[in-house]
PDB file of N, CA and C in Angstrom:
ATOM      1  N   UNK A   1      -9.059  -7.913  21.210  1.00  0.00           N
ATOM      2  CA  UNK A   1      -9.197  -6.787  20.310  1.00  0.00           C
ATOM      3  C   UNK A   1     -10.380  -5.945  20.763  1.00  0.00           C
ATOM      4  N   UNK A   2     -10.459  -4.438  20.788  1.00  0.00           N
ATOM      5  CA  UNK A   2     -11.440  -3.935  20.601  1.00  0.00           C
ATOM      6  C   UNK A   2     -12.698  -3.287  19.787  1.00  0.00           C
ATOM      7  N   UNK A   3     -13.812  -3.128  20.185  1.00  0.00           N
ATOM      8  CA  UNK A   3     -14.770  -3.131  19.656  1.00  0.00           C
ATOM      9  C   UNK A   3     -14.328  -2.430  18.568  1.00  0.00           C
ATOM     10  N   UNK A   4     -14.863  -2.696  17.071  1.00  0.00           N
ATOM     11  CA  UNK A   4     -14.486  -1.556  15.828  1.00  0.00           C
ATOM     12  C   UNK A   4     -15.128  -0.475  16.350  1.00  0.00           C
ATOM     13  N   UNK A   5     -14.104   0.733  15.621  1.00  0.00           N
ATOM     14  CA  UNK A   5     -14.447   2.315  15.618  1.00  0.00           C
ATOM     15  C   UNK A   5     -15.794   2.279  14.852  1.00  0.00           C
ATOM     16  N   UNK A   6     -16.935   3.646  15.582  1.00  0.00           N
ATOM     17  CA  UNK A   6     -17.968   3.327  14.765  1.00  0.00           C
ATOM     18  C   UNK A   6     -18.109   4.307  13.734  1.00  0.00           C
ATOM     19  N   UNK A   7     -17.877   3.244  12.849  1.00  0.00           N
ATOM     20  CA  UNK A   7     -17.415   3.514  11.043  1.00  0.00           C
ATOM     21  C   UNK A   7     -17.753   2.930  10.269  1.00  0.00           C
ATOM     22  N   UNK A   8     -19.077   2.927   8.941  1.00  0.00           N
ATOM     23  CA  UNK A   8     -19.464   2.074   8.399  1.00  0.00           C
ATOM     24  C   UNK A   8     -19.222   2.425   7.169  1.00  0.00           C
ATOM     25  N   UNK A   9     -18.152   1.577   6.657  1.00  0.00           N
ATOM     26  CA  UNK A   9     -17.769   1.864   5.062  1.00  0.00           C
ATOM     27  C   UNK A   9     -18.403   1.236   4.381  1.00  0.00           C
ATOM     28  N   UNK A  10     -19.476   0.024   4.748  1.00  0.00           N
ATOM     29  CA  UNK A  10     -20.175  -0.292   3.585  1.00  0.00           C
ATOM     30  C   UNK A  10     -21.432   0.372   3.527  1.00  0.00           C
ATOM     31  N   UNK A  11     -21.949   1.779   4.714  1.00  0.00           N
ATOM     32  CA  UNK A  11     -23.247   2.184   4.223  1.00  0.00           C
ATOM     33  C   UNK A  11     -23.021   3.413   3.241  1.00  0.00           C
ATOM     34  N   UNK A  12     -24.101   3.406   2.015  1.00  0.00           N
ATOM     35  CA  UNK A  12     -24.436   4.395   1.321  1.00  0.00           C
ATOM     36  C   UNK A  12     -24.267   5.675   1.492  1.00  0.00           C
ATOM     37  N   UNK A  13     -24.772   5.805   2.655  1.00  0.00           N
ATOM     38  CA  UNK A  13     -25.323   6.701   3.185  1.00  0.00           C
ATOM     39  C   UNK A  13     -24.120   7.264   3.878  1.00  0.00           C
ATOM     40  N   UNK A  14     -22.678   6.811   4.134  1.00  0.00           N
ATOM     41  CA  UNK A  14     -22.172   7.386   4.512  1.00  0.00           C
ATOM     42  C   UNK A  14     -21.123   8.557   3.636  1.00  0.00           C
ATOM     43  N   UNK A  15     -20.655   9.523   4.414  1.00  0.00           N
ATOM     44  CA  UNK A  15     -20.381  10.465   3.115  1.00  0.00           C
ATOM     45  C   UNK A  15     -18.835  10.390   3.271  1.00  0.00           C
ATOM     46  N   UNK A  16     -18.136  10.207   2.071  1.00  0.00           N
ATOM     47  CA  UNK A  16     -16.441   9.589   1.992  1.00  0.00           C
ATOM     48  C   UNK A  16     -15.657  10.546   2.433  1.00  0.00           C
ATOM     49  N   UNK A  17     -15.913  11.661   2.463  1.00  0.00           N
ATOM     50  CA  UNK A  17     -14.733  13.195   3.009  1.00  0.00           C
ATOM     51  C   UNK A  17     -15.246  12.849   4.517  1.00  0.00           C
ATOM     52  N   UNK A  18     -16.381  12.146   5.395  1.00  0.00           N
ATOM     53  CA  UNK A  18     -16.100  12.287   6.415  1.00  0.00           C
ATOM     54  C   UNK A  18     -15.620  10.829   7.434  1.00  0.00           C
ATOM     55  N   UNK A  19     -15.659   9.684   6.230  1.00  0.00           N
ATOM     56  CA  UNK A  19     -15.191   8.523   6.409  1.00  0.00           C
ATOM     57  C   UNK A  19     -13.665   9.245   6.344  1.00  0.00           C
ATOM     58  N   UNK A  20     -13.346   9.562   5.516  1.00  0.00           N
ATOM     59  CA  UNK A  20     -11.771   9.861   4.787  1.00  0.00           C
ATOM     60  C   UNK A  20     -11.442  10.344   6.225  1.00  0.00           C
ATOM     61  N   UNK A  21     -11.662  11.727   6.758  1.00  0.00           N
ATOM     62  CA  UNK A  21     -11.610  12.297   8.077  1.00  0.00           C
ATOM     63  C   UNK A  21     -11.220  11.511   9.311  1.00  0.00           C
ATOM     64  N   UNK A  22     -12.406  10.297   9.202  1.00  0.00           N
ATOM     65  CA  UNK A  22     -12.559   9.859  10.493  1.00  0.00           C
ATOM     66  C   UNK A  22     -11.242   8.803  10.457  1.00  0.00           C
ATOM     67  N   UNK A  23     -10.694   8.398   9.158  1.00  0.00           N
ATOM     68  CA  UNK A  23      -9.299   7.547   8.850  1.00  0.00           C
ATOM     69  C   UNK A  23      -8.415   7.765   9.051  1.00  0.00           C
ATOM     70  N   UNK A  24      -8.410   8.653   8.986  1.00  0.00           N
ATOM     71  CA  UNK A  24      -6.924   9.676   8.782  1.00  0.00           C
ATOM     72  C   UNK A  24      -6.842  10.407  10.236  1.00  0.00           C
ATOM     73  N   UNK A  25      -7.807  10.666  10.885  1.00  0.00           N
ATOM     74  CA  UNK A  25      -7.073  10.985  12.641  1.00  0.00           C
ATOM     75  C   UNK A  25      -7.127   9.570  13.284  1.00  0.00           C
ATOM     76  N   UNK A  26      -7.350   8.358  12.878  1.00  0.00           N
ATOM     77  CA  UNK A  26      -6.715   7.296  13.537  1.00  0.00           C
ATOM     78  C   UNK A  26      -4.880   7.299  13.283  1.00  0.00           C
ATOM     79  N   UNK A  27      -4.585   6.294  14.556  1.00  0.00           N
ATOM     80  CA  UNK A  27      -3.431   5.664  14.241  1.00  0.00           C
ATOM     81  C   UNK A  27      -3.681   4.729  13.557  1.00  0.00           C
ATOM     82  N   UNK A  28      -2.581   4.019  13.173  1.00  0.00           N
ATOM     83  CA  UNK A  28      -2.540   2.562  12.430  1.00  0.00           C
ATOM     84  C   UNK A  28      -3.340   1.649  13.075  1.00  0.00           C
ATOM     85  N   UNK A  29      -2.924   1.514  14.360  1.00  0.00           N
ATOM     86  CA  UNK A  29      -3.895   0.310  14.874  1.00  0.00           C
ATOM     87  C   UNK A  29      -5.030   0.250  14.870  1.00  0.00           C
ATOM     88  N   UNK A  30      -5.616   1.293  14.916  1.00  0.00           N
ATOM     89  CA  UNK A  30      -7.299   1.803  15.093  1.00  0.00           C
ATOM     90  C   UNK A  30      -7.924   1.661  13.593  1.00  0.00           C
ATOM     91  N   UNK A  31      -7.027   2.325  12.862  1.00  0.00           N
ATOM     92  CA  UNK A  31      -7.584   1.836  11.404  1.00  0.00           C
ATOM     93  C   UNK A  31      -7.762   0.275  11.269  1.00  0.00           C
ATOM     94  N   UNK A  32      -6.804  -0.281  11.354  1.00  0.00           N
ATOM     95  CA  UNK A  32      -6.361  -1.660  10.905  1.00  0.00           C
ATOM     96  C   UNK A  32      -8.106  -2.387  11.718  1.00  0.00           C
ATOM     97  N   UNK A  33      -8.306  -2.055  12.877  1.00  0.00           N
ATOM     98  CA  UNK A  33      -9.409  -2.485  13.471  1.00  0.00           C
ATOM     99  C   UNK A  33     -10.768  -2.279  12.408  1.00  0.00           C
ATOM    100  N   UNK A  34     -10.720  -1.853  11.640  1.00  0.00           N
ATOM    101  CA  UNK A  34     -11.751  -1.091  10.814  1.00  0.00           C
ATOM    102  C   UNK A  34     -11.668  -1.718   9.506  1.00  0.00           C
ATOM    103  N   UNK A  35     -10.551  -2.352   8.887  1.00  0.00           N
ATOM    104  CA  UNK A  35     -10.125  -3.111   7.566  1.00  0.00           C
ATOM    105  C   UNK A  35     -11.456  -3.955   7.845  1.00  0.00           C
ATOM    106  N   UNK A  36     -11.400  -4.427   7.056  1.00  0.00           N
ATOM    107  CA  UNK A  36     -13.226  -5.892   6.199  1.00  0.00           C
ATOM    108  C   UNK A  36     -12.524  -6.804   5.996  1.00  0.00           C
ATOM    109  N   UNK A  37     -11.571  -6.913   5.667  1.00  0.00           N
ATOM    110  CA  UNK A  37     -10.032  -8.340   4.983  1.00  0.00           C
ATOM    111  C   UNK A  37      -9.279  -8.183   6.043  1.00  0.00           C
ATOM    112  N   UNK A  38      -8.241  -9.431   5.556  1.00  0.00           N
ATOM    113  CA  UNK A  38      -7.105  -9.550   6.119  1.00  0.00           C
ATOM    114  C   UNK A  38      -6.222  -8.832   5.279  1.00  0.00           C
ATOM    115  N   UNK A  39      -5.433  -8.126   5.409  1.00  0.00           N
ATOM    116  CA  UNK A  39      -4.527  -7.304   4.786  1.00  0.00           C
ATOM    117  C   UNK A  39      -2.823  -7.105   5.177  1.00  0.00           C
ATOM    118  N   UNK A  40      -2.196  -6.916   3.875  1.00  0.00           N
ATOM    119  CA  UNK A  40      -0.546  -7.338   3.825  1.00  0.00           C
ATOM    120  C   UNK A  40       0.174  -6.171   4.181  1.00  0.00           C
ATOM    121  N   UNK A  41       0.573  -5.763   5.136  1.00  0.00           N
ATOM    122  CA  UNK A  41       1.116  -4.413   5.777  1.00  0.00           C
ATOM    123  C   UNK A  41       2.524  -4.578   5.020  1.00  0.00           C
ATOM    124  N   UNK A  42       2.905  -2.760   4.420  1.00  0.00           N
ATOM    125  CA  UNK A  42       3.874  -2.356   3.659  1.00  0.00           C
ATOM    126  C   UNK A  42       5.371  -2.969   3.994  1.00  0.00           C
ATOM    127  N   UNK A  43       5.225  -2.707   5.406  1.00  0.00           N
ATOM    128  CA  UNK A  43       6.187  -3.921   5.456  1.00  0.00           C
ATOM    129  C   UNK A  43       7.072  -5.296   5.553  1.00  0.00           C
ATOM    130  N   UNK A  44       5.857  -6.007   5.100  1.00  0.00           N
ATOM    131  CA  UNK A  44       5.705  -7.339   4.548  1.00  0.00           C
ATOM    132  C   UNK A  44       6.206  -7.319   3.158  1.00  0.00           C
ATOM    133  N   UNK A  45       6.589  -6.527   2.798  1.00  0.00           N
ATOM    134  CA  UNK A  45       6.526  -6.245   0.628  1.00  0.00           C
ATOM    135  C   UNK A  45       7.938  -6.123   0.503  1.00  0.00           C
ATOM    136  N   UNK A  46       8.457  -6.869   0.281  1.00  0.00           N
ATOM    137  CA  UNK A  46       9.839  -6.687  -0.467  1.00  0.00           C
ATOM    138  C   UNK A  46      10.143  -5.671  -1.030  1.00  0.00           C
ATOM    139  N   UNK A  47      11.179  -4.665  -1.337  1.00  0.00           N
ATOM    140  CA  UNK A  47      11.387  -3.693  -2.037  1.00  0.00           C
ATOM    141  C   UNK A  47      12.360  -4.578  -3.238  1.00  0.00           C
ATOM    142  N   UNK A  48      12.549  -3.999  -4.455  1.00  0.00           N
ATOM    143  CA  UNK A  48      13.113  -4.054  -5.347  1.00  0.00           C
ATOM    144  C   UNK A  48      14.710  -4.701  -5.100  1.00  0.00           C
ATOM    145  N   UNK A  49      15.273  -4.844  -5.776  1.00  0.00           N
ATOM    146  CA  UNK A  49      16.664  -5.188  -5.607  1.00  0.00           C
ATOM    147  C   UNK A  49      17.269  -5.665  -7.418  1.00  0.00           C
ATOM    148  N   UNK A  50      17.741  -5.054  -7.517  1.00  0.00           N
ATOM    149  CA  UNK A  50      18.456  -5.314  -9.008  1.00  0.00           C
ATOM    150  C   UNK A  50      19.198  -6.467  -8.608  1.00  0.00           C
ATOM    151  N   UNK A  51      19.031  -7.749  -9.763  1.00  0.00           N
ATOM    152  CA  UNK A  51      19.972  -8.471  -9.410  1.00  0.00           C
ATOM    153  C   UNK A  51      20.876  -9.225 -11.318  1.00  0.00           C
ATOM    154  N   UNK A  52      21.275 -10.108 -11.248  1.00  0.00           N
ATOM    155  CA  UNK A  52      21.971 -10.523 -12.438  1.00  0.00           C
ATOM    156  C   UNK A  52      23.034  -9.531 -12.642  1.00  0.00           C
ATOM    157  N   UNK A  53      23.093 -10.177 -13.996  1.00  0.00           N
ATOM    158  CA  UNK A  53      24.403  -9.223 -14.766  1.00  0.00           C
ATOM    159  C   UNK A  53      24.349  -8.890 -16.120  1.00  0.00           C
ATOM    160  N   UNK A  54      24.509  -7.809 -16.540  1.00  0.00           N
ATOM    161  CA  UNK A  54      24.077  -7.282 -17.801  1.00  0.00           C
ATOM    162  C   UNK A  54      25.575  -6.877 -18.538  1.00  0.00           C
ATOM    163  N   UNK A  55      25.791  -7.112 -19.589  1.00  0.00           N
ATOM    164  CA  UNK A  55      26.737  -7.098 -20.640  1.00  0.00           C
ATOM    165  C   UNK A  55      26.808  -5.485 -21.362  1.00  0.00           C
ATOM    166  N   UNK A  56      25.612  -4.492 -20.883  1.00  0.00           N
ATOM    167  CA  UNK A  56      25.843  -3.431 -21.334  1.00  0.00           C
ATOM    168  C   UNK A  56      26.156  -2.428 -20.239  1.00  0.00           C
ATOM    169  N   UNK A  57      26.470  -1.392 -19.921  1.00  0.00           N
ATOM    170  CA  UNK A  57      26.441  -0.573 -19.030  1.00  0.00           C
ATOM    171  C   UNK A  57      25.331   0.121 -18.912  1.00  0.00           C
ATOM    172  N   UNK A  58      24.909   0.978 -17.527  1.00  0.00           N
ATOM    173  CA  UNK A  58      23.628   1.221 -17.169  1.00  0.00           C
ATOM    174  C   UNK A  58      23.143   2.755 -17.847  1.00  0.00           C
ATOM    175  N   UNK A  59      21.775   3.165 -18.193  1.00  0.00           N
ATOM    176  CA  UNK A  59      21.991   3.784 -19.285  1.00  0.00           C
ATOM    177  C   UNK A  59      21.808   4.850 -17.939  1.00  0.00           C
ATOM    178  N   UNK A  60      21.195   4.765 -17.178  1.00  0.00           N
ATOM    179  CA  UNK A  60      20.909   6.084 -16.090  1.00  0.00           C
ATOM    180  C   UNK A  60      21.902   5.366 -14.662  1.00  0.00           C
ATOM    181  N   UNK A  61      22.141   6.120 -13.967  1.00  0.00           N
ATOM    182  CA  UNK A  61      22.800   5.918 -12.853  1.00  0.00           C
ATOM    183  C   UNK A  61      21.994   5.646 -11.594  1.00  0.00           C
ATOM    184  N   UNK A  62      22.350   4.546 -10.911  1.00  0.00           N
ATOM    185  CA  UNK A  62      21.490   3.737  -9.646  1.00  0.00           C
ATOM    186  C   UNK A  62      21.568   4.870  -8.516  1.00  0.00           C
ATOM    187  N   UNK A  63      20.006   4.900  -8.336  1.00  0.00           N
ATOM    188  CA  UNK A  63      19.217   6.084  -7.487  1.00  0.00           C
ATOM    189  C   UNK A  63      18.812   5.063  -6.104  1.00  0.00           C
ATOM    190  N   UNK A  64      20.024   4.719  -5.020  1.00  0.00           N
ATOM    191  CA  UNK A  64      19.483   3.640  -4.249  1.00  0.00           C
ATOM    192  C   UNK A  64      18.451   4.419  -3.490  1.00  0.00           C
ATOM    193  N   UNK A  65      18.170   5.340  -3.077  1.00  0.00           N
ATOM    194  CA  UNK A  65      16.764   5.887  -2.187  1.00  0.00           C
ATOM    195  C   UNK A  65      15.610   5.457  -2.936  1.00  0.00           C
ATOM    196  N   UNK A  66      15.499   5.500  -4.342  1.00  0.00           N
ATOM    197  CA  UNK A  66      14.836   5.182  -4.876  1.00  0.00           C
ATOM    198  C   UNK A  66      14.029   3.914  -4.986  1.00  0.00           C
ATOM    199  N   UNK A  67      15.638   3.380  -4.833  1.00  0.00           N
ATOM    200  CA  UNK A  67      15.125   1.701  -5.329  1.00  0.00           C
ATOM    201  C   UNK A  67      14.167   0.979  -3.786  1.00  0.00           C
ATOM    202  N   UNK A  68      14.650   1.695  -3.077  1.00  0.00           N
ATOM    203  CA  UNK A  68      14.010   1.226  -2.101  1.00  0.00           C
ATOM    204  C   UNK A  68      12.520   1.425  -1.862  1.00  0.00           C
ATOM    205  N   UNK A  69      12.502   2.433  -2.517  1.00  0.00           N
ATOM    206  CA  UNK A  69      10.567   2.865  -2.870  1.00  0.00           C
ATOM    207  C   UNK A  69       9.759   1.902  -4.072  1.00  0.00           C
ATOM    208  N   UNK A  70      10.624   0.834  -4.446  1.00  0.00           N
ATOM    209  CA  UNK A  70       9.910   0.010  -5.693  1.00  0.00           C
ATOM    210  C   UNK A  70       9.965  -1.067  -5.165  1.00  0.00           C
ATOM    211  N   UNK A  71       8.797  -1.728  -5.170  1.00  0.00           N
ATOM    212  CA  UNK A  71       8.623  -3.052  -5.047  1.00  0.00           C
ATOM    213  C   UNK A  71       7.684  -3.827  -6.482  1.00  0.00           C
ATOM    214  N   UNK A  72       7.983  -5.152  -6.310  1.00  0.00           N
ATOM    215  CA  UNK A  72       7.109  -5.924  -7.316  1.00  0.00           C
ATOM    216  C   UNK A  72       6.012  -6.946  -6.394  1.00  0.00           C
ATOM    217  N   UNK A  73       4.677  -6.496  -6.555  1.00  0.00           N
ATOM    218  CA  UNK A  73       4.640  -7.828  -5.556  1.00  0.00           C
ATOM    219  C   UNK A  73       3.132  -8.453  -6.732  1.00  0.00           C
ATOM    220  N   UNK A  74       3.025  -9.854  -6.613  1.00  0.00           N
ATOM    221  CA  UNK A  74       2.436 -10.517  -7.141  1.00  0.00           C
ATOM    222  C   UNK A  74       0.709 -10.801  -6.631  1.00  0.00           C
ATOM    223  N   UNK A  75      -0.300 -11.223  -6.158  1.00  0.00           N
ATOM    224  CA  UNK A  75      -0.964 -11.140  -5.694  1.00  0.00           C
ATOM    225  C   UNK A  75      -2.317 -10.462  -5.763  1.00  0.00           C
ATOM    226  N   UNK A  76      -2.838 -10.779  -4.824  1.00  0.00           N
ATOM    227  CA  UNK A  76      -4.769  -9.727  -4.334  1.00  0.00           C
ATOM    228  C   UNK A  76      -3.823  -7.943  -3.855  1.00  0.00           C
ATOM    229  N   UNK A  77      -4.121  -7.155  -4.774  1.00  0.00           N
ATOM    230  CA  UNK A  77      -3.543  -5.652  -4.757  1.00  0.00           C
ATOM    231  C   UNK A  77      -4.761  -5.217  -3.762  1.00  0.00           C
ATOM    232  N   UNK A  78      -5.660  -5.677  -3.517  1.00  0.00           N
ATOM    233  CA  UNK A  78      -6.698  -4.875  -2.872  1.00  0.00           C
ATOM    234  C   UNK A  78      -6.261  -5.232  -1.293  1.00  0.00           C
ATOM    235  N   UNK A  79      -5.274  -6.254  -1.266  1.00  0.00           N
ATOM    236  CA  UNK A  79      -5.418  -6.352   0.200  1.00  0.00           C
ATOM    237  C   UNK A  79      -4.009  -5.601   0.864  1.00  0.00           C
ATOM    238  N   UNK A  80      -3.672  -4.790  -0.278  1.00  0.00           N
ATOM    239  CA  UNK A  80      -2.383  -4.118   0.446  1.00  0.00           C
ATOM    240  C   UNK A  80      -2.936  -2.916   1.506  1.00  0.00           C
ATOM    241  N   UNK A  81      -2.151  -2.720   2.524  1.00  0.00           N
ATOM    242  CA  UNK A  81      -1.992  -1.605   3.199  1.00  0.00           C
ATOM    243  C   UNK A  81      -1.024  -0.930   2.903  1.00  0.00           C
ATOM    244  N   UNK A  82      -1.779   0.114   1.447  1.00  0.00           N
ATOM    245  CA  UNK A  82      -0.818   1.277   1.088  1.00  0.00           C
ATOM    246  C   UNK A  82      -1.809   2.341   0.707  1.00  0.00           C
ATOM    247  N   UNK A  83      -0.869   3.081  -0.180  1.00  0.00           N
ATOM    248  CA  UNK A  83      -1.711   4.508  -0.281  1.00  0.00           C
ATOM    249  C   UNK A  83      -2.208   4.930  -1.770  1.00  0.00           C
ATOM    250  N   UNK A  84      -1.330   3.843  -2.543  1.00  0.00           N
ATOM    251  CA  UNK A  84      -1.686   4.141  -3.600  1.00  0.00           C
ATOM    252  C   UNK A  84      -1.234   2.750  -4.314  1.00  0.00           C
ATOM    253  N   UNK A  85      -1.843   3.109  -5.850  1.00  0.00           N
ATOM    254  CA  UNK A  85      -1.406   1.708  -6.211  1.00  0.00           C
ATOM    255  C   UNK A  85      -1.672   2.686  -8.346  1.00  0.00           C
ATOM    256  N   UNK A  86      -0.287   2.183  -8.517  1.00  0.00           N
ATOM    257  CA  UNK A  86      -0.187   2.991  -9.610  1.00  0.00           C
ATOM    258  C   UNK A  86       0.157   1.687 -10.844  1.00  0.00           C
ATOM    259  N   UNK A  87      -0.471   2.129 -12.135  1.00  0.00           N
ATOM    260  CA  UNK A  87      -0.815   0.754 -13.074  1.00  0.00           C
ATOM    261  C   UNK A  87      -0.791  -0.233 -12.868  1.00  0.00           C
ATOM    262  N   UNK A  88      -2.558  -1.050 -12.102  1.00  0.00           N
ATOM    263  CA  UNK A  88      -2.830  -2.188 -11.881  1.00  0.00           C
ATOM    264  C   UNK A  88      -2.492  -3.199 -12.832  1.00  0.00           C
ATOM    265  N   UNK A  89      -2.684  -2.784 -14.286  1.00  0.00           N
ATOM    266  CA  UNK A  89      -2.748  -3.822 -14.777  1.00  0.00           C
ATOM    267  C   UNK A  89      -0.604  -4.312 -14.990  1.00  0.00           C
ATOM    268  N   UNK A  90      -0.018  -3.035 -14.319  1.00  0.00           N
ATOM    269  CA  UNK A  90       1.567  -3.960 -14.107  1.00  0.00           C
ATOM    270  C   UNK A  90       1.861  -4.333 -13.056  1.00  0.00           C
ATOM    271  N   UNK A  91       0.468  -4.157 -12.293  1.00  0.00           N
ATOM    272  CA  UNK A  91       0.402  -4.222 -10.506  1.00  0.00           C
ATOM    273  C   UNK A  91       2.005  -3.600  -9.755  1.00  0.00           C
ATOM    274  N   UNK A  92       1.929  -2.005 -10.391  1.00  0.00           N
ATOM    275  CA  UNK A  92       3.439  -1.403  -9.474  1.00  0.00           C
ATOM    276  C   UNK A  92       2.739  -1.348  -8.417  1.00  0.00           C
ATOM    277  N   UNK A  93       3.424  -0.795  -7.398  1.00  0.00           N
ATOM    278  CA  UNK A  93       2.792  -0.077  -6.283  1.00  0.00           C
ATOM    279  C   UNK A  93       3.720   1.023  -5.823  1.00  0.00           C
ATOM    280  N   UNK A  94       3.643   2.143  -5.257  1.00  0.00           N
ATOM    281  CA  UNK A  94       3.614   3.246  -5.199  1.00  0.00           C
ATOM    282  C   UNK A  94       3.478   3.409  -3.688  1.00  0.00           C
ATOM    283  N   UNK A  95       4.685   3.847  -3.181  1.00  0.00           N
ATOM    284  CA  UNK A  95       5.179   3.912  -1.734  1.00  0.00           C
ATOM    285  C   UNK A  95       5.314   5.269  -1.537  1.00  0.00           C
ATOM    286  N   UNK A  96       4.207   5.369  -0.430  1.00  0.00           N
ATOM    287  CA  UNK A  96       4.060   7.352  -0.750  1.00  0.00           C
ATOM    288  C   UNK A  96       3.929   7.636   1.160  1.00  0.00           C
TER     289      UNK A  96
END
């Protein structure tokens, strides 16, 4: 592996619009070099999948592009590699 990019997200002193900057013209790999954890890449995460059988009919109609943007996943939310993470406390996550 190579040396981390020099990028210090735990100093104070550094200012977040130019951390943010310096993140965002990496590729993936170069970032990933820069993570502090071990972390669960998006596509490790199961997406959603309706399953069983329900006795009523569906009240809205199945949006499969959709479903594929929902996942449930259980776990440390801080160690995802995503972009967002929308009501922790139902731990969704938000595939953007």
């Amino acid at each position: 592996m190579n040396a981390r990019p020099d990028l210090n997200l735990d100093s104070e002193s550094s200012d977040w619009k130019e951390a943010k900057k310096k993140l965002c013209s990496m590729d993936k790999e170069k970032r990933r070099e820069v993570y502090r954890v071990d972390f669960i890449p998006l596509e490790k995460i199961p997406v959603w999948s309706p399953s069983g059988v329900s006795s009523r009919e569906p009240r809205y109609k199945v949006n499969e592009e959709l479903n594929k943007k929902i996942s449930l996943f259980t776990g440390d939310i801080t160690k995802l590699e995503i972009d967002a993470i929308a009501n922790a406390d139902f731990a969704g996550v938000l595939q953007v």
